[in-house]
C-alpha atoms as a PDB file:
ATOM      1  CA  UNK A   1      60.964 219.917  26.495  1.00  0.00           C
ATOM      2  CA  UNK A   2      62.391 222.217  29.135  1.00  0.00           C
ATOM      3  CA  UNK A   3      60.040 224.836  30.740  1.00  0.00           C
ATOM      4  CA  UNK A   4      61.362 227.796  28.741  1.00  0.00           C
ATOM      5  CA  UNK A   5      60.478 225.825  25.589  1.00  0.00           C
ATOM      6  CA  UNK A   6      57.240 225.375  26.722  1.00  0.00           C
ATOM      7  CA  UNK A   7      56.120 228.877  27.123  1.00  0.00           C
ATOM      8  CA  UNK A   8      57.430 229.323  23.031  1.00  0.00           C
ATOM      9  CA  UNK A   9      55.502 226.412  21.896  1.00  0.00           C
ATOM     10  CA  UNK A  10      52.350 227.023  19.892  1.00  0.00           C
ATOM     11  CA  UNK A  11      50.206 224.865  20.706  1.00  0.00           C
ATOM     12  CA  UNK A  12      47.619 225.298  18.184  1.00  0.00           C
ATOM     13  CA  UNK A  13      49.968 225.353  15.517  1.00  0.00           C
ATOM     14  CA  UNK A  14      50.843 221.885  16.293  1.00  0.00           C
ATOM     15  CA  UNK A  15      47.418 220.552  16.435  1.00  0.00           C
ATOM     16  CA  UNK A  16      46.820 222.269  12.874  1.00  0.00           C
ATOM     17  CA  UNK A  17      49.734 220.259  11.623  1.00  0.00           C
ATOM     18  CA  UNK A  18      49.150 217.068  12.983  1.00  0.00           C
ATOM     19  CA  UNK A  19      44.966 217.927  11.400  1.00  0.00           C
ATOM     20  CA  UNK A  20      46.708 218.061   7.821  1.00  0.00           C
ATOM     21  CA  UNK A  21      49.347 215.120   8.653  1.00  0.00           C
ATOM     22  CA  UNK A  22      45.934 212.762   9.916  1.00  0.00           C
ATOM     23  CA  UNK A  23      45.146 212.511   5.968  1.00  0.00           C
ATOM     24  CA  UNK A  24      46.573 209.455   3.820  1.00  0.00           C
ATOM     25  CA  UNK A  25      46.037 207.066   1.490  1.00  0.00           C
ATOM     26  CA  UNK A  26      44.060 205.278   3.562  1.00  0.00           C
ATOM     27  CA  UNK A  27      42.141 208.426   4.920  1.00  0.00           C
ATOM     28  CA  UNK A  28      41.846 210.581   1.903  1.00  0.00           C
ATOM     29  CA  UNK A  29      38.652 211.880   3.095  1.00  0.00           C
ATOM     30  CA  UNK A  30      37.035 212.018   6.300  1.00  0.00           C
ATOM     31  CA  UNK A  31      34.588 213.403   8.152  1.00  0.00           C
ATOM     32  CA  UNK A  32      34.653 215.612  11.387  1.00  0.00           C
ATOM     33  CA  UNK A  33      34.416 212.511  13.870  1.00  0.00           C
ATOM     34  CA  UNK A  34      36.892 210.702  11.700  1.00  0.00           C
ATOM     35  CA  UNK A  35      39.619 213.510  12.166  1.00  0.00           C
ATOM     36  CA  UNK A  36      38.765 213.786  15.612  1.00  0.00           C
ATOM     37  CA  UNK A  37      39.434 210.047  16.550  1.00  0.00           C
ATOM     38  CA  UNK A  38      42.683 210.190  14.456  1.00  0.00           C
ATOM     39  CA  UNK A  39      44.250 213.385  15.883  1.00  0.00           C
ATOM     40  CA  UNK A  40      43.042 213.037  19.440  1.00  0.00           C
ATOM     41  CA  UNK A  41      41.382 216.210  19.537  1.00  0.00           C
ATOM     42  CA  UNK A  42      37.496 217.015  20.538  1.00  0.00           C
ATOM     43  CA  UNK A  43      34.841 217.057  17.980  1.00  0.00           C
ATOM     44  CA  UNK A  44      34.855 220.747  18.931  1.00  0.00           C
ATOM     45  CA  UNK A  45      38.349 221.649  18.256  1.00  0.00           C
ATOM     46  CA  UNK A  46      38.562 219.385  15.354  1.00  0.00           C
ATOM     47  CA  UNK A  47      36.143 221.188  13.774  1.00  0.00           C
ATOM     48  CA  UNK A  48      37.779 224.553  14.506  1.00  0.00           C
ATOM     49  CA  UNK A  49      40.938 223.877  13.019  1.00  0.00           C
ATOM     50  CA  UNK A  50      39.174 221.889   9.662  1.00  0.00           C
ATOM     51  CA  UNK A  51      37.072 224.855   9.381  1.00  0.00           C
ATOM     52  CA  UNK A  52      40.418 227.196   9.440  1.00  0.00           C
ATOM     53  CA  UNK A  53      41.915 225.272   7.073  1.00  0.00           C
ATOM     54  CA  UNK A  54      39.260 225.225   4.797  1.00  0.00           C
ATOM     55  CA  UNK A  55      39.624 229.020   5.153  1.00  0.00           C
ATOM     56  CA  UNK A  56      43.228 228.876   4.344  1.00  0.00           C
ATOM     57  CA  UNK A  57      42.440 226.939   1.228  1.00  0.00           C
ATOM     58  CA  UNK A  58      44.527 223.846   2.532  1.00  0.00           C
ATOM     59  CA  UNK A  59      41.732 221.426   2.995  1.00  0.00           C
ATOM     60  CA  UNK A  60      38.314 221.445   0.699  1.00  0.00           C
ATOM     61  CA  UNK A  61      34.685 220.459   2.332  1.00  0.00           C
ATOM     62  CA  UNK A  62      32.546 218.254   0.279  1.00  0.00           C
ATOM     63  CA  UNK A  63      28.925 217.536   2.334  1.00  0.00           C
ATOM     64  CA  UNK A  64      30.455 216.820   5.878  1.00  0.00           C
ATOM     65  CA  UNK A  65      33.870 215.480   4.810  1.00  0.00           C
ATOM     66  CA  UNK A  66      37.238 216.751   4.652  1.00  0.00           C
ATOM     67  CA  UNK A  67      39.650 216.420   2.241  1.00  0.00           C
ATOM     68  CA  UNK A  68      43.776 218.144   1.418  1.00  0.00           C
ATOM     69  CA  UNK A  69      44.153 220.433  -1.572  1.00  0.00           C
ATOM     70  CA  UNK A  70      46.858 221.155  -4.128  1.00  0.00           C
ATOM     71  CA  UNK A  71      47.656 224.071  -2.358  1.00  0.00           C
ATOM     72  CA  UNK A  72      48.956 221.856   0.678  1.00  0.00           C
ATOM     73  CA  UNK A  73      51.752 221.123  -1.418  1.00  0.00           C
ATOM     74  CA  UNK A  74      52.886 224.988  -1.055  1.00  0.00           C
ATOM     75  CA  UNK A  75      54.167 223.961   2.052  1.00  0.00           C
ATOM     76  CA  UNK A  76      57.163 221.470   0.899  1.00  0.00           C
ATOM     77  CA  UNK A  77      57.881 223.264  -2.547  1.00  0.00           C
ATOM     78  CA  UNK A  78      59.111 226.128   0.061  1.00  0.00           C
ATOM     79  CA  UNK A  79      61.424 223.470   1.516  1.00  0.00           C
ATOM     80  CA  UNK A  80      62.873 222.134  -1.554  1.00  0.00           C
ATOM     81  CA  UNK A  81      63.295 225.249  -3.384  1.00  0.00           C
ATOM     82  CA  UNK A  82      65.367 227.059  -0.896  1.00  0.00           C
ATOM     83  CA  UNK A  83      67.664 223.921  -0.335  1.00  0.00           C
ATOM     84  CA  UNK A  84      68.050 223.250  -4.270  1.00  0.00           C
ATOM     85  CA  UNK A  85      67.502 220.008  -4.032  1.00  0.00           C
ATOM     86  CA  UNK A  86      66.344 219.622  -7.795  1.00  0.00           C
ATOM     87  CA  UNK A  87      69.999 220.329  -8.581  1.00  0.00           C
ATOM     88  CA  UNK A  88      71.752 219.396  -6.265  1.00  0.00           C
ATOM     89  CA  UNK A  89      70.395 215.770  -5.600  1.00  0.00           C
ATOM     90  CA  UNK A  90      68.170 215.059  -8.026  1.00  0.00           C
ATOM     91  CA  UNK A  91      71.018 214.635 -11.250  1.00  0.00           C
ATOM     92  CA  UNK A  92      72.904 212.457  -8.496  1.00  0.00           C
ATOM     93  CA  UNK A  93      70.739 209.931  -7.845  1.00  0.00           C
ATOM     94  CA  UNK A  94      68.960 210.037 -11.164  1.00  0.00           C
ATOM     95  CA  UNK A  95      72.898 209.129 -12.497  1.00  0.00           C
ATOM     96  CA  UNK A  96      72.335 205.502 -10.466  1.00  0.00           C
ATOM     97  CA  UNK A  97      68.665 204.931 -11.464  1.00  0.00           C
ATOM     98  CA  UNK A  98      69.769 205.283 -15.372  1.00  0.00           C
ATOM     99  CA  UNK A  99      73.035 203.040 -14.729  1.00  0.00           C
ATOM    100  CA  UNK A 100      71.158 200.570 -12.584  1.00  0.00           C
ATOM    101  CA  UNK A 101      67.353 200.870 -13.297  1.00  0.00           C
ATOM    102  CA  UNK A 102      66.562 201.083  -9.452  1.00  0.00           C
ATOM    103  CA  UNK A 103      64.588 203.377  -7.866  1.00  0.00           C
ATOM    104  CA  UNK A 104      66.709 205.652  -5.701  1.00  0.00           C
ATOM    105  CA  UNK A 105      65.930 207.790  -2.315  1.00  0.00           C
ATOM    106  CA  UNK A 106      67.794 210.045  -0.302  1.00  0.00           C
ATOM    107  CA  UNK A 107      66.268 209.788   2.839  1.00  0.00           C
ATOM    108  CA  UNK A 108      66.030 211.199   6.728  1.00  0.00           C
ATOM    109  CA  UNK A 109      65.060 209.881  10.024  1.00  0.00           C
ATOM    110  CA  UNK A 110      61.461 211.482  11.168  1.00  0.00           C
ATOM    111  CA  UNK A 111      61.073 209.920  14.366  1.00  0.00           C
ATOM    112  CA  UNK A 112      60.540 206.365  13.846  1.00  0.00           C
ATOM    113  CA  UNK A 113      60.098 206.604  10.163  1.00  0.00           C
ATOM    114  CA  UNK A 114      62.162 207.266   7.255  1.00  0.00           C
ATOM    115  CA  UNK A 115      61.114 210.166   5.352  1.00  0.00           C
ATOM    116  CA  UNK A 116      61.618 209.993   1.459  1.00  0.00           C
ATOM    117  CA  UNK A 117      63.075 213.455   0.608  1.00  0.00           C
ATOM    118  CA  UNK A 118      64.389 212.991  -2.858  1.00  0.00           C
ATOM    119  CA  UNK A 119      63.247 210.136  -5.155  1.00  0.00           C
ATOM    120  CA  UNK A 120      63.838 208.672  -8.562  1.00  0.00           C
ATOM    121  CA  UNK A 121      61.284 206.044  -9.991  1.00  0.00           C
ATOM    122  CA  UNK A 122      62.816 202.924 -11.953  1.00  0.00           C
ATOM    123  CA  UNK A 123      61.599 202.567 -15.116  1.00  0.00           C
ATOM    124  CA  UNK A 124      60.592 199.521 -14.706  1.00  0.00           C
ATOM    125  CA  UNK A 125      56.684 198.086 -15.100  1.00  0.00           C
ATOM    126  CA  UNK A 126      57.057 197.079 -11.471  1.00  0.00           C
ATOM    127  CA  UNK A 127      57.404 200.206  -9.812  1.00  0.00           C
ATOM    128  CA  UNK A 128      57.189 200.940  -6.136  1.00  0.00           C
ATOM    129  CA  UNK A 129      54.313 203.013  -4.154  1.00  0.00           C
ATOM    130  CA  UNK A 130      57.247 205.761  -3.003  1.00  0.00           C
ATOM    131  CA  UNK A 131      57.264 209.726  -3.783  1.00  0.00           C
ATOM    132  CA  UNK A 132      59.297 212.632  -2.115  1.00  0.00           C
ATOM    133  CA  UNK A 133      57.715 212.452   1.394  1.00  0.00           C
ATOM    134  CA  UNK A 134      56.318 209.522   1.916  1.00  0.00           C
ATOM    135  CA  UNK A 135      57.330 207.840   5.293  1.00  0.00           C
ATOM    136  CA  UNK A 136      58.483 203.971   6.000  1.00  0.00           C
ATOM    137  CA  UNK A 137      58.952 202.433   9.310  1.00  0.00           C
ATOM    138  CA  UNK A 138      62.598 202.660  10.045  1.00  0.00           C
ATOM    139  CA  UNK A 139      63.402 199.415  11.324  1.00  0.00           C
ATOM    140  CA  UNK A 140      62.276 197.656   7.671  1.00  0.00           C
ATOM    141  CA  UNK A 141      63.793 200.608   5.582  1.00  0.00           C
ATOM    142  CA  UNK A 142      67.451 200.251   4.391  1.00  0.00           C
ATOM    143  CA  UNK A 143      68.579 203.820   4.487  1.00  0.00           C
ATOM    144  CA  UNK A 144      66.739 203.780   7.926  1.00  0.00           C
ATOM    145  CA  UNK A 145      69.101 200.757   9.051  1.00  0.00           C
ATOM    146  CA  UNK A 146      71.889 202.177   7.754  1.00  0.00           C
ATOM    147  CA  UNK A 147      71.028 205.399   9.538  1.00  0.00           C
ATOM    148  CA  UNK A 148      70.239 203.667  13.030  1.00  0.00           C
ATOM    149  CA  UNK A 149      73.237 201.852  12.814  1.00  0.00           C
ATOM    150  CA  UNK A 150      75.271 204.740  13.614  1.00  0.00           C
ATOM    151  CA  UNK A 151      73.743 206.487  16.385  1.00  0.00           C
ATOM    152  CA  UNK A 152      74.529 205.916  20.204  1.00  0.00           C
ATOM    153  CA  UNK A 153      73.404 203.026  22.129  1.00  0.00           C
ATOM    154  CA  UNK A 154      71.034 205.579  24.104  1.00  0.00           C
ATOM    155  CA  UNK A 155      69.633 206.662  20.856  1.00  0.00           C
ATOM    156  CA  UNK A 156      68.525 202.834  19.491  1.00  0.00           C
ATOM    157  CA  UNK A 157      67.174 202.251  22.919  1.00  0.00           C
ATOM    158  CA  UNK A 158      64.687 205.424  22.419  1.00  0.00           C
ATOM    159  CA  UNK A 159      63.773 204.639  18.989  1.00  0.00           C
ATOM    160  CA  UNK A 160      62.802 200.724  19.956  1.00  0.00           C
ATOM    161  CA  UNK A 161      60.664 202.247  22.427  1.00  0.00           C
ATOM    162  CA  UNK A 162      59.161 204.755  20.653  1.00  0.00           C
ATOM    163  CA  UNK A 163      58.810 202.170  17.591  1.00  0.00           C
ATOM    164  CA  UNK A 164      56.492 199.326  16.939  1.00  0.00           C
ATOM    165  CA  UNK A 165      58.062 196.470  15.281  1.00  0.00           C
ATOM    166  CA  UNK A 166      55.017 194.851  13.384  1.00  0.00           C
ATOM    167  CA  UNK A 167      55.696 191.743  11.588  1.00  0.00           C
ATOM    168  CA  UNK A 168      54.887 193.284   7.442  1.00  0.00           C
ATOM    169  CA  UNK A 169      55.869 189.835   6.106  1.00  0.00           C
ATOM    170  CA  UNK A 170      56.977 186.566   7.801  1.00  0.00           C
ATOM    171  CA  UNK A 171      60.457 187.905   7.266  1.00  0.00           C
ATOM    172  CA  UNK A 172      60.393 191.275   8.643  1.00  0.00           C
ATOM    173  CA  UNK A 173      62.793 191.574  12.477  1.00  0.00           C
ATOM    174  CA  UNK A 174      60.339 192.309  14.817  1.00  0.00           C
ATOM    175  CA  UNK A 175      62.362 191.375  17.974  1.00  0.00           C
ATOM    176  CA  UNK A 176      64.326 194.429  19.503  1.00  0.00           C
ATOM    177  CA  UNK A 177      67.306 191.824  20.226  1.00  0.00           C
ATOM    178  CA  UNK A 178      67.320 190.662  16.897  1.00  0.00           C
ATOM    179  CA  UNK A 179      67.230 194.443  15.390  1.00  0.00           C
ATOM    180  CA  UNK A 180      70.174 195.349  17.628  1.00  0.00           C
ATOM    181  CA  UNK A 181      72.101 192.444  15.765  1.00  0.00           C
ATOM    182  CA  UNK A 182      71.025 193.457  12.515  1.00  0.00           C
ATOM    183  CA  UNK A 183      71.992 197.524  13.193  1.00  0.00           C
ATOM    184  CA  UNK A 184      75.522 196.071  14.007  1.00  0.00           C
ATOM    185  CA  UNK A 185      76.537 194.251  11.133  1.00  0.00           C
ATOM    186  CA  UNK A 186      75.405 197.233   9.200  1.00  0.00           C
ATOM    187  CA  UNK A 187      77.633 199.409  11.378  1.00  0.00           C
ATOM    188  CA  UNK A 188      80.200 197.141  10.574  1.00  0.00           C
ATOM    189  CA  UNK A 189      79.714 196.160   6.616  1.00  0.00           C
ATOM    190  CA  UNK A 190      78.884 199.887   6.238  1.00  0.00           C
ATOM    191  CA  UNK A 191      75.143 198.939   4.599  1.00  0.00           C
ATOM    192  CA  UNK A 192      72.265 197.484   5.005  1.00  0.00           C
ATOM    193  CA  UNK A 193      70.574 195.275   2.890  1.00  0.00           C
ATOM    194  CA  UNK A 194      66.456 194.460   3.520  1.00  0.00           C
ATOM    195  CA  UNK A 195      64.802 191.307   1.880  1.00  0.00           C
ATOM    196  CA  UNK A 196      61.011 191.065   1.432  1.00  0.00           C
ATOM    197  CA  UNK A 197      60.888 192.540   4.861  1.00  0.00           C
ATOM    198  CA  UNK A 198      58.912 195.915   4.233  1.00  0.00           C
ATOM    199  CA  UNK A 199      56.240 193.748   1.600  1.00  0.00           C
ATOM    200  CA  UNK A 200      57.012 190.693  -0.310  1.00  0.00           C
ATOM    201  CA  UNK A 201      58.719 191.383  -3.380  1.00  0.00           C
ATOM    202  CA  UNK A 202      61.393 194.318  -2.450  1.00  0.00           C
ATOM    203  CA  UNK A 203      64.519 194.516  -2.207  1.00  0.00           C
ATOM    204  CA  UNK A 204      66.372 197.267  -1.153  1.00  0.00           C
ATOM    205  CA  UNK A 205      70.369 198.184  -0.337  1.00  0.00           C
ATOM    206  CA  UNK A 206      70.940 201.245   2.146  1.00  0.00           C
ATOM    207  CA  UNK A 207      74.046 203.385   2.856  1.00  0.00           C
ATOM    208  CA  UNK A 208      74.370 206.127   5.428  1.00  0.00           C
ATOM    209  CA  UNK A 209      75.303 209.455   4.250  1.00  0.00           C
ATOM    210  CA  UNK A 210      77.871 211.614   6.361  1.00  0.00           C
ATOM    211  CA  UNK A 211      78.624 215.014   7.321  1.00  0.00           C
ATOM    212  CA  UNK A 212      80.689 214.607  10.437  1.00  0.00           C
ATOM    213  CA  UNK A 213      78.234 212.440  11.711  1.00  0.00           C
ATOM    214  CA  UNK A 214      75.675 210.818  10.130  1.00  0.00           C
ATOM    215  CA  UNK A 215      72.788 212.672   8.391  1.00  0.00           C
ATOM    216  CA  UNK A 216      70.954 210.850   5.890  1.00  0.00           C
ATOM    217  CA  UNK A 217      70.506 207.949   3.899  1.00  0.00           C
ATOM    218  CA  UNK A 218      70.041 206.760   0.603  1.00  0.00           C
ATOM    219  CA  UNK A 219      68.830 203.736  -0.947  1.00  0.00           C
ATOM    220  CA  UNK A 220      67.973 201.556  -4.096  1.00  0.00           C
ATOM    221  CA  UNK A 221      65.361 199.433  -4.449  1.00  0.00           C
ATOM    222  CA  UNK A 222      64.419 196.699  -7.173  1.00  0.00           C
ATOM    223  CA  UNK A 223      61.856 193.906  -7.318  1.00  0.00           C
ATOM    224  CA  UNK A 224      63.159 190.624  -5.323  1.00  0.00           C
ATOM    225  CA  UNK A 225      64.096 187.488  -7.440  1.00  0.00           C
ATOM    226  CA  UNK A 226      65.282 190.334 -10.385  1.00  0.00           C
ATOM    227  CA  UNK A 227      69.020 189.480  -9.142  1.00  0.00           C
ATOM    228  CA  UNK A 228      70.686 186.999  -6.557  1.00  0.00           C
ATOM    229  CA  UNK A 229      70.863 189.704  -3.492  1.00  0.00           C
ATOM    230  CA  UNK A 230      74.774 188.709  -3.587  1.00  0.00           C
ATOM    231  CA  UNK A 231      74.974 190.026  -6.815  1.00  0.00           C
ATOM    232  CA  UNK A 232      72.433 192.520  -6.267  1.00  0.00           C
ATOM    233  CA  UNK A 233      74.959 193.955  -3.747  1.00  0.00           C
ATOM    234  CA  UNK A 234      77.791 193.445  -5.406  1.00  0.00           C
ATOM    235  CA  UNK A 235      76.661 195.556  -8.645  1.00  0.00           C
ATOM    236  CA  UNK A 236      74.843 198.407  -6.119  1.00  0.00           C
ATOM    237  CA  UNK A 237      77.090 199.154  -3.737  1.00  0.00           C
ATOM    238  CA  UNK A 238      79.818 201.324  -5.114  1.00  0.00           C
ATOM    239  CA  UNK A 239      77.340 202.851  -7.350  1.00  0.00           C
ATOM    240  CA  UNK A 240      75.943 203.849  -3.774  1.00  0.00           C
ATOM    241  CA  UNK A 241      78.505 204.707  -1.776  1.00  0.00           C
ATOM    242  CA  UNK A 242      79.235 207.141  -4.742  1.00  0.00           C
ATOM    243  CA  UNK A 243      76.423 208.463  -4.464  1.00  0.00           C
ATOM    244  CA  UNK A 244      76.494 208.899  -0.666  1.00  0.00           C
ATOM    245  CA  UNK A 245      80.021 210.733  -0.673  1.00  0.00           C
ATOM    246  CA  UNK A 246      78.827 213.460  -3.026  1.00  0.00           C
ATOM    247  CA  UNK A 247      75.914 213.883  -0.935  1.00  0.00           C
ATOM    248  CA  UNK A 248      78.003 213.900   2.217  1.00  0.00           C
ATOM    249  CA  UNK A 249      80.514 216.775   0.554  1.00  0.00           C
ATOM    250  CA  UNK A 250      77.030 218.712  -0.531  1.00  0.00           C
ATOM    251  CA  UNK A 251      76.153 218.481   2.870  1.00  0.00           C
ATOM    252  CA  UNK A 252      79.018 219.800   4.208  1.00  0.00           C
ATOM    253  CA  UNK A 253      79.144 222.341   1.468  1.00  0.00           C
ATOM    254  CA  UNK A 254      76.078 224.032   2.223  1.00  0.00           C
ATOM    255  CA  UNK A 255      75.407 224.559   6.216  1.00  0.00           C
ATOM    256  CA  UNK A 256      71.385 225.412   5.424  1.00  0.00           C
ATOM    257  CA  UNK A 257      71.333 221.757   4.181  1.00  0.00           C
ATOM    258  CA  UNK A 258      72.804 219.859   6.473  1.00  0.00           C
ATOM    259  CA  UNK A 259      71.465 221.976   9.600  1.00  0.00           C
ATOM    260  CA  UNK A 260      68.185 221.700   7.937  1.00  0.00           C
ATOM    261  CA  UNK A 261      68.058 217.077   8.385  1.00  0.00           C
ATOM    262  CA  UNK A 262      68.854 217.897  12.076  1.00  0.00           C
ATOM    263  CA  UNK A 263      71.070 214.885  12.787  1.00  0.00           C
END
């Protein structure tokens, strides 16, 4: 951040933010100390900003814990509604979730994550733990492969060291040589396809998604062992490069959009 960024940045602002990002599923309430360990801040300005938000109406106190409110979700609706996603995306990758039975994501890169932006749940009774903005390690996500595998050398070489490669499974890449080898077959198949590497028991095909450069990603995901991954591919992958092409002219269509996934 150059020097005349740094006198525009708000500093306070981004601690607020990163008090309402420290919540999750496995942190859906937590007390003062809690938040303060998990954003980095002091007790005292912890409190300050949990107090503020409590104020705001975007986090409730119960005794001395903290937890989010509905109203937090205020704060996306603004993002989908002025991009139209619900219909502009949605119908498209409902269309492959009803001819395939998949769930389906469009996705972005957030730092070292991928960050769900649309979604479609299968149908199915096994159904996976994924809703418009939740966030998956890049390096075990599809869409995120597919994604990485287009960006300059430079680029991989900051993400693997801003990233930690845990092992999920025994068969998840956790070696940044071996990652490097995976991103360029994708580049050069033009997909990605991730076995049992995120948790045992998914399967998932990626494609990137293009406006000039690449943008985006989108994926579909079913339970492992449901097809042979050859044929798994096979049956997918039009249906998603499809998919990714209307996307990509959408993209390009509407500037707003595509300025708005900052690739």
């Amino acid at each position: 951040m150059s020097s005349a960024d740094k006198e525009q940045f708000v500093t306070s602002l981004a601690r607020g933010l990163t008090v309402l990002r420290a919540f999750g599923p496995e942190q859906p309430e937590m007390s003062l100390s809690q938040v303060a360990a998990a954003t980095g801040l002091s007790p005292a300005a912890a409190r300050r900003f949990l107090l503020t938000l409590v104020e705001l109406g975007y986090l409730a106190q119960v005794d001395k814990r903290f937890v989010l409110t509905p109203r937090v979700l205020e704060l996306s609706a603004g993002y989908t509604r002025s991009m139209n996603l619900s219909s502009l995306a949605q119908p498209l990758l409902q269309r492959v979730r009803d001819e395939t039975g998949d769930s389906v994501s469009l996705t972005a890169l957030a730092g070292t994550d991928i960050l769900h932006v649309v979604h479609v749940q299968t149908d199915r009774l096994m159904r996976f733990a994924i809703t418009p903005g939740a966030r998956v390690p890049a390096y075990v996500s599809a869409s995120g492969r597919a994604i990485l595998a287009h960006q300059s050398p430079s680029f991989v070489d900051s993400f693997l060291a801003g990233a930690t490669l845990a092992p999920r499974t025994s068969r998840t890449i956790t070696s940044p040589d071996a990652l490097r080898s995976a991103l360029a077959d994708v580049r050069r198949d033009g997909y990605a396809v991730v076995v049992d590497e995120l948790d045992v028991g998914i399967t998932a095909l990626g494609c990137p998604v293009f406006g000039g450069s690449v943008i985006a990603g989108v994926s579909c995901s079913t339970v492992s062992g449901y097809l042979p991954v050859d044929e798994f591919v096979a049956t997918r992958l039009p249906l998603l490069r499809e998919l990714a092409e209307s996307l990509g002219r959408e993209f390009e269509r509407l500037p707003a959009l595509l300025h708005s996934f900052g690739m």
